[in-house]
N, C-alpha and C. Protein backbone atom coordinates (compact mmCIF):
# COMPACT_ATOMS: atom_id res chain seq x y z
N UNK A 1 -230.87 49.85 7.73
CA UNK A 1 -231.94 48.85 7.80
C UNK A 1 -232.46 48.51 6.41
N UNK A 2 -232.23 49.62 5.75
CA UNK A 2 -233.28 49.56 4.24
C UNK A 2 -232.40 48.07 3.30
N UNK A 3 -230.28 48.43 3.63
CA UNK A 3 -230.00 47.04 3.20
C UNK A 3 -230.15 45.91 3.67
N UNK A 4 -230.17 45.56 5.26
CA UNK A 4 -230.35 44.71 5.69
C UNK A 4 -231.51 43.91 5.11
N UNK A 5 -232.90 44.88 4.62
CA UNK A 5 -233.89 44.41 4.26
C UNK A 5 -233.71 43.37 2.92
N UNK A 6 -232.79 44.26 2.13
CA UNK A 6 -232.77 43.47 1.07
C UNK A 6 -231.31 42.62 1.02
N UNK A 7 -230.96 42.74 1.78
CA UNK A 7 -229.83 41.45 2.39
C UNK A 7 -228.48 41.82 1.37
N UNK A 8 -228.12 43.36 1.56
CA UNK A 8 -227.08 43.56 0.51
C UNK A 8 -226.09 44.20 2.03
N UNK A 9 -224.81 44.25 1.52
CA UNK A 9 -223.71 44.98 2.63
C UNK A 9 -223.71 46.28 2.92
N UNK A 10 -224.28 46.45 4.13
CA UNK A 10 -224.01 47.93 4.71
C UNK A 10 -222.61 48.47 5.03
N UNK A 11 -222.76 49.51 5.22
CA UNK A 11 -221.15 50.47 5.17
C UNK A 11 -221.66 51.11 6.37
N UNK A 12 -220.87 51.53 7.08
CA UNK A 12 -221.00 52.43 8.24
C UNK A 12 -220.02 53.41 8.67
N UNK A 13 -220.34 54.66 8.39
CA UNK A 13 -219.65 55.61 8.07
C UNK A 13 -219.16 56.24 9.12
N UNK A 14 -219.89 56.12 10.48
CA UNK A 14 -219.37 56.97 11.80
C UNK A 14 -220.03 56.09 13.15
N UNK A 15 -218.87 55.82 14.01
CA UNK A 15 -219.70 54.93 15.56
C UNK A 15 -219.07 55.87 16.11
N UNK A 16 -219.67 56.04 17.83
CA UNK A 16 -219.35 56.47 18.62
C UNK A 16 -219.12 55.07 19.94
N UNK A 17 -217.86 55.00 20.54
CA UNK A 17 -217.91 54.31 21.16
C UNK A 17 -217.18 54.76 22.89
N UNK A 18 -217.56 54.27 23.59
CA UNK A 18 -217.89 54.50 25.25
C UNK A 18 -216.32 53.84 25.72
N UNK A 19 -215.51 53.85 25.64
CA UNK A 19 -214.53 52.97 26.51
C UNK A 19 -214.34 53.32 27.90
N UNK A 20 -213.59 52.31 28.87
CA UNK A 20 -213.46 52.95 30.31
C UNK A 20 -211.95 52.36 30.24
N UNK A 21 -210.90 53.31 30.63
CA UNK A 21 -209.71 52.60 31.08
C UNK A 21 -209.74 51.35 32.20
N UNK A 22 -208.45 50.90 31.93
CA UNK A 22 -208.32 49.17 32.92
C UNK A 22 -207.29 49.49 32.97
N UNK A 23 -206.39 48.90 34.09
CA UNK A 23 -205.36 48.64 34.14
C UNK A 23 -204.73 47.26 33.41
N UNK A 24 -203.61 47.27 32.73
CA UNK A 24 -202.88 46.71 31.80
C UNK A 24 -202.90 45.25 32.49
N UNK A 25 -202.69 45.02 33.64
CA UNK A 25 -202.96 43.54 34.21
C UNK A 25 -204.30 43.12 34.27
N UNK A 26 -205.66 43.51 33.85
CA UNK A 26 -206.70 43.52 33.65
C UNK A 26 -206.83 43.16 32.79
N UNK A 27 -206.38 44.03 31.96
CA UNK A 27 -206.93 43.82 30.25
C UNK A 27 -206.40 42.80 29.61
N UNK A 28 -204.90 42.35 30.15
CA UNK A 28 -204.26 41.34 29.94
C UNK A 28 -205.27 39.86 30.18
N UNK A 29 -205.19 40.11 31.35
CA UNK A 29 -206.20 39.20 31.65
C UNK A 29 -207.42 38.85 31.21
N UNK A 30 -208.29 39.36 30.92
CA UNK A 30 -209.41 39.48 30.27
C UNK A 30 -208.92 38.61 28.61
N UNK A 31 -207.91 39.40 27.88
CA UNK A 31 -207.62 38.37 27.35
C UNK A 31 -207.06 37.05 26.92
N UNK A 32 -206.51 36.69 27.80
CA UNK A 32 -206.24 35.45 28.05
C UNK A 32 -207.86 34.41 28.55
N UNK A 33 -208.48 35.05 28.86
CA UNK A 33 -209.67 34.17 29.17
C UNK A 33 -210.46 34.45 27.51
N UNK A 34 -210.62 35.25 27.08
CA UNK A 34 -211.02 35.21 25.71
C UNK A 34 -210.55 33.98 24.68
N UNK A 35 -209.30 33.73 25.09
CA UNK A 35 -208.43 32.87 23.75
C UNK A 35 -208.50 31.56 24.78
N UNK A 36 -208.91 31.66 25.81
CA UNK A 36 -208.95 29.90 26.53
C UNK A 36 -210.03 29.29 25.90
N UNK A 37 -211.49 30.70 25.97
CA UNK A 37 -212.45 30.33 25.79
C UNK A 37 -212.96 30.01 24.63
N UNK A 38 -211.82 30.54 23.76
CA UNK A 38 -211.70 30.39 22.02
C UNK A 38 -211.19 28.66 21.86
N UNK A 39 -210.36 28.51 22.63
CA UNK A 39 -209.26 27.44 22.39
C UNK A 39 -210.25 26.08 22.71
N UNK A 40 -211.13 26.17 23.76
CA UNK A 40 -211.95 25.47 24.67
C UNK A 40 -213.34 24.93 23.41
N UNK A 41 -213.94 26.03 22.96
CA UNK A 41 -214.94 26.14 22.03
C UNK A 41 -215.18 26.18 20.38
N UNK A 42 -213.91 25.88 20.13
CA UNK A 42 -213.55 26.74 18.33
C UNK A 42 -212.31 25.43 18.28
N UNK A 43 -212.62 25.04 17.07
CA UNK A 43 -211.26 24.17 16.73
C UNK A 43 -210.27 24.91 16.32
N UNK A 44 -208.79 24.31 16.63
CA UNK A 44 -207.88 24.44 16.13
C UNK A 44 -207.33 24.04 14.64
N UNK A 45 -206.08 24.93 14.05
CA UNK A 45 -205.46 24.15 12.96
C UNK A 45 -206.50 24.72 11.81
N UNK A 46 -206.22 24.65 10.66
CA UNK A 46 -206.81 24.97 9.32
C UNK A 46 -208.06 24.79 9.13
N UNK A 47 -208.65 26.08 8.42
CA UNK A 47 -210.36 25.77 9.29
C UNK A 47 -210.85 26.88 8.04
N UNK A 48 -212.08 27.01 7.94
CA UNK A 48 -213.17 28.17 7.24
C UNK A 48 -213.60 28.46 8.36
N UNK A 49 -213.49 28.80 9.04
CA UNK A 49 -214.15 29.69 10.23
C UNK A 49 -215.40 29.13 10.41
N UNK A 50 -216.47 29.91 11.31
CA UNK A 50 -217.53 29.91 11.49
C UNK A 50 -218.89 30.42 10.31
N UNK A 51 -219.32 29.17 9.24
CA UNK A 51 -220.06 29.03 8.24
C UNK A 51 -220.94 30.17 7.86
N UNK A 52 -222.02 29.68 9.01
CA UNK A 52 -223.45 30.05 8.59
C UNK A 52 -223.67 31.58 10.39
N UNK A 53 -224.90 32.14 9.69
CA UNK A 53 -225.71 33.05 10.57
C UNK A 53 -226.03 32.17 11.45
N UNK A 54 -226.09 32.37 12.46
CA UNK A 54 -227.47 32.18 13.45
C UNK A 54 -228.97 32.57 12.51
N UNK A 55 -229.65 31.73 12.87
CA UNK A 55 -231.06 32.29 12.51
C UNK A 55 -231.93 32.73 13.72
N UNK A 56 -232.43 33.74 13.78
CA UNK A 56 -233.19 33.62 14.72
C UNK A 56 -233.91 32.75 15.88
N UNK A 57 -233.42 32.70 16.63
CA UNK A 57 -233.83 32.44 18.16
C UNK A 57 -233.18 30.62 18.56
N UNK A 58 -231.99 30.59 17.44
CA UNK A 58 -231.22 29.79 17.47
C UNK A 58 -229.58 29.86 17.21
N UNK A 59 -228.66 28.40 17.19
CA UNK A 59 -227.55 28.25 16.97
C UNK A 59 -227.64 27.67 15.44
N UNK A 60 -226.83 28.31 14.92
CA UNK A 60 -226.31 27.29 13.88
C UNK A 60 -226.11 26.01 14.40
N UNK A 61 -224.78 26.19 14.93
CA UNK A 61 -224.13 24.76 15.41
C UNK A 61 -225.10 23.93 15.99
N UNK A 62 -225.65 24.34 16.64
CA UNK A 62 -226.79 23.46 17.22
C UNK A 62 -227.60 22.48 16.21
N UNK A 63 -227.99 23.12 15.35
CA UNK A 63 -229.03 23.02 14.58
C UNK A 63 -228.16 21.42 13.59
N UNK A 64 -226.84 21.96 13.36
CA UNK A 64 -225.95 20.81 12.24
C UNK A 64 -225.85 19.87 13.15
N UNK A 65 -225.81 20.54 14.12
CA UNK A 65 -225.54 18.67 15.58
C UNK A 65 -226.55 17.75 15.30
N UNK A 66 -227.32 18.67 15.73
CA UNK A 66 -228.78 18.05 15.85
C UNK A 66 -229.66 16.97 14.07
N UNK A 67 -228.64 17.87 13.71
CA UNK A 67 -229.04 17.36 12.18
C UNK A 67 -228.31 15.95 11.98
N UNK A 68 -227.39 15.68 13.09
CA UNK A 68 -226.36 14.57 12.70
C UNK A 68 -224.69 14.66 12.15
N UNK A 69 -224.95 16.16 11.76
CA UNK A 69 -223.62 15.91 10.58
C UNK A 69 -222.26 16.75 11.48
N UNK A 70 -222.27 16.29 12.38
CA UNK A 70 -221.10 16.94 13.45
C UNK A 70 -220.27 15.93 12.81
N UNK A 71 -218.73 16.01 12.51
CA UNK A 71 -217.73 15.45 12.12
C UNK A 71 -217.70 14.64 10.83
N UNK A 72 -219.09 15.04 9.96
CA UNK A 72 -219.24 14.67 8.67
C UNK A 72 -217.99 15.01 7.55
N UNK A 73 -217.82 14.25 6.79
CA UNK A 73 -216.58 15.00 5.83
C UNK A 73 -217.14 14.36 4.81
N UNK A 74 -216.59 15.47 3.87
CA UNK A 74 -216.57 15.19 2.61
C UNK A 74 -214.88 15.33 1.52
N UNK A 75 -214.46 14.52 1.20
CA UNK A 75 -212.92 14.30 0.85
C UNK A 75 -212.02 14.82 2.46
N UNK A 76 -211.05 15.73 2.25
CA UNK A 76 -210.47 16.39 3.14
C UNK A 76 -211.10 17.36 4.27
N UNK A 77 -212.59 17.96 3.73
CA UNK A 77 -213.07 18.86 4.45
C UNK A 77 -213.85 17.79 5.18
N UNK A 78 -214.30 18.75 6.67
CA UNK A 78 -215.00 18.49 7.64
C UNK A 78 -215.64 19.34 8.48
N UNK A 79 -217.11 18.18 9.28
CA UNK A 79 -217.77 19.77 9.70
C UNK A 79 -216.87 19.51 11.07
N UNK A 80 -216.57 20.69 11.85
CA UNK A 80 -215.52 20.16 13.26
C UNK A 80 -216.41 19.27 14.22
N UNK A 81 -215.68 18.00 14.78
CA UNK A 81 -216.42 17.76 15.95
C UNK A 81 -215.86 18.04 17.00
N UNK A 82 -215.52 19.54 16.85
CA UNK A 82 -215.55 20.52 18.06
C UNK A 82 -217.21 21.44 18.46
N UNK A 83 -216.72 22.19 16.69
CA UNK A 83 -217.56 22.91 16.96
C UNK A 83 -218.49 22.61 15.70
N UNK A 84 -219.86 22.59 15.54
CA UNK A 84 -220.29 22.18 14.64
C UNK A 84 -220.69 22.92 13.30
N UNK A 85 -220.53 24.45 13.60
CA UNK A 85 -220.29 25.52 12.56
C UNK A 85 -219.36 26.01 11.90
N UNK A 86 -218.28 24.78 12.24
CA UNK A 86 -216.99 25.21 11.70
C UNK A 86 -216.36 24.28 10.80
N UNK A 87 -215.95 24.08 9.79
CA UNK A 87 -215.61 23.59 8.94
C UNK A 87 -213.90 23.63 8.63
N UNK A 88 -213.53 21.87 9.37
CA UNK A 88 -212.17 22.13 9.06
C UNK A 88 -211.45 21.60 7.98
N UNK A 89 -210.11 21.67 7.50
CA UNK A 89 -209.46 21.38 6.42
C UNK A 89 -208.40 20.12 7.72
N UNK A 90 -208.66 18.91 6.66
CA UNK A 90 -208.12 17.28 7.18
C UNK A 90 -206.73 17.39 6.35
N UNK A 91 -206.44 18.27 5.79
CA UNK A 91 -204.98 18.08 4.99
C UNK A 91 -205.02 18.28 3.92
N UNK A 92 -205.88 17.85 2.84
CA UNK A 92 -206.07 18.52 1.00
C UNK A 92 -207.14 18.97 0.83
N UNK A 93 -208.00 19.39 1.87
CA UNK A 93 -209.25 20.16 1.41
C UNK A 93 -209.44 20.66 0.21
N UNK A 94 -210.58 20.73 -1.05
CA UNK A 94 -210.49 21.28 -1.85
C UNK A 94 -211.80 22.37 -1.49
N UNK A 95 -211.94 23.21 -2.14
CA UNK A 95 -213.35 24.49 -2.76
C UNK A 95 -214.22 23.95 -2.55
N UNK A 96 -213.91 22.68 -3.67
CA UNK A 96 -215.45 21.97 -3.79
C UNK A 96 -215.99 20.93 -2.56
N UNK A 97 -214.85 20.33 -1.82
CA UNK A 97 -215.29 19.70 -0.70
C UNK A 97 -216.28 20.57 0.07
N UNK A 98 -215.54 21.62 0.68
CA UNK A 98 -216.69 22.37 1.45
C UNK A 98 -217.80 23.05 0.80
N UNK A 99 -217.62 23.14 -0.42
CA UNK A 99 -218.85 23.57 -0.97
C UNK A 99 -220.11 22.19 -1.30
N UNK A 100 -219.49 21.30 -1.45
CA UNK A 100 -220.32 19.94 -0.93
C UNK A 100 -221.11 20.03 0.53
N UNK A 101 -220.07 20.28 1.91
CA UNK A 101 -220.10 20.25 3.12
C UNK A 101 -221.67 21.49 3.33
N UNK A 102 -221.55 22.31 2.56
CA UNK A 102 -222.35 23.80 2.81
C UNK A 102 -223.63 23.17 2.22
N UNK A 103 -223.55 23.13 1.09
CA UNK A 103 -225.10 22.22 0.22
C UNK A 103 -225.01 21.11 1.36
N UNK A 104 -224.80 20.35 1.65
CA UNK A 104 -225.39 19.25 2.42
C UNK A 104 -225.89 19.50 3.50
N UNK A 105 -224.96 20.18 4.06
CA UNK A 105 -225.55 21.01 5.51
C UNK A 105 -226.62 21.36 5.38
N UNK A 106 -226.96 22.69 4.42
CA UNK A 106 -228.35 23.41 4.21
C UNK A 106 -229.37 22.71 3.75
N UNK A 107 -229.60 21.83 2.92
CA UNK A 107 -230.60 20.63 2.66
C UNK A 107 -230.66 19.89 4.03
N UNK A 108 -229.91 19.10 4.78
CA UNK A 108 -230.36 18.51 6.26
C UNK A 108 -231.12 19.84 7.03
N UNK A 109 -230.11 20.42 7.51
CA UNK A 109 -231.08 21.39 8.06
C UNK A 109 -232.32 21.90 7.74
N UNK A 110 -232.52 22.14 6.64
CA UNK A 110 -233.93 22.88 6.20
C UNK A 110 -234.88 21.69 6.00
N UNK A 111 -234.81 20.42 5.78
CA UNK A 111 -235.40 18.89 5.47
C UNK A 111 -235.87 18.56 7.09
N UNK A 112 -235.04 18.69 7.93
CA UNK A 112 -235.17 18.22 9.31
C UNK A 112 -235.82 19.55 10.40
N UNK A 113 -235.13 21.16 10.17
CA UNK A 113 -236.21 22.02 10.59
C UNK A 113 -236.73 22.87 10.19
N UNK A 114 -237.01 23.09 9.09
CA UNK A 114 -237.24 23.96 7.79
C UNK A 114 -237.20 24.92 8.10
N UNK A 115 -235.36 25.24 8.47
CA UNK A 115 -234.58 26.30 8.36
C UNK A 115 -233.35 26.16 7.60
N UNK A 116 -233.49 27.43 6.57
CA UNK A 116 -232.07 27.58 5.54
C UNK A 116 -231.44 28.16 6.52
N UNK A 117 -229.85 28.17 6.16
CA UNK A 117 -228.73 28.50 6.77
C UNK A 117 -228.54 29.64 5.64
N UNK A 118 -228.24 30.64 6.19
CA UNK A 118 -227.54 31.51 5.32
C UNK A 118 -226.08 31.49 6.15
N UNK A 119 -225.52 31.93 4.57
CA UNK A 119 -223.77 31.76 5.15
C UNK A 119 -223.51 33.38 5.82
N UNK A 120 -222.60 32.93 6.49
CA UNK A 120 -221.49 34.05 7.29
C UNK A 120 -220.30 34.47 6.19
N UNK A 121 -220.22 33.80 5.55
CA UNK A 121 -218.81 33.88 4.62
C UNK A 121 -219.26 34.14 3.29
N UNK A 122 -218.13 35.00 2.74
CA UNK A 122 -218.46 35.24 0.96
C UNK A 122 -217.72 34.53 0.54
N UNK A 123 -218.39 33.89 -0.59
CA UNK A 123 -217.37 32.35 -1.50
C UNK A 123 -217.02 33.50 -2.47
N UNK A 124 -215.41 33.44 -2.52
CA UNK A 124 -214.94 34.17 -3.62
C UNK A 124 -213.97 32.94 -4.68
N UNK A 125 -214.32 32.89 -6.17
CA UNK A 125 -213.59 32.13 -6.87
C UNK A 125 -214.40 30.86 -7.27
N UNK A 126 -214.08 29.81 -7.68
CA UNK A 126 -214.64 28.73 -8.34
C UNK A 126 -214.36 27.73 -6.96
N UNK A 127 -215.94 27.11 -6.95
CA UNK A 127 -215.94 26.55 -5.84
C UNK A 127 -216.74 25.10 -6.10
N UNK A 128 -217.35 24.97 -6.82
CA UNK A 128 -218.04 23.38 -7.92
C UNK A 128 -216.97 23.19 -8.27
């Protein structure tokens, strides 16, 4: 908790976890409804994954919809108009496109509900 406070990466050294056996046509199953529900909800094809946190007692995605900028692009990058926390690559995406896409995002959002987005993702490398 003490990093969470100061918003640095925790390590976790030991879980204990509960499993219950399934039978193999179960579990099978189970995942196949996982990846429909992936396929259904999450764009396909070349992507940055899912951006930003949730903030409390909300969606990201919600929040960029609502902001307008669902299927916004900037050069090659785009926000998905699947999903609106996801940011896909149109074919030459560069660094800096989505790092355009991220600053724009977080200024609408915080201008329209004065909430910052903190990211889900670590930018590693030169991205301006």
């Amino acid at each position: 908790k003490d990093s969470e406070a100061r918003n640095e990466p925790a390590i976790i050294l030991e879980a204990e976890l509960a499993m219950q056996p399934a039978p193999q046509v179960e579990v099978e199953a189970r995942l196949k409804e996982f990846a429909a529900r992936r396929r259904q909800t999450q764009p396909a094809g070349p992507n940055a994954g899912s951006i930003f946190k949730n903030p409390p007692g909300d969606y990201a995605g919600r929040l960029i919809e609502a902001a307008g900028l669902k299927g916004h692009r900037i050069g090659d990058a785009q926000i998905s108009p699947k999903h609106a926390d996801f940011m896909v690559n149109r074919g030459n995406a560069r660094a800096s496109d989505v790092a355009g896409l991220i600053d724009l995002t977080r200024v609408q959002v915080k201008d329209r509900f004065g909430i910052w987005l903190d990211l889900e993702i670590e930018l590693v490398g030169e991205w301006h």
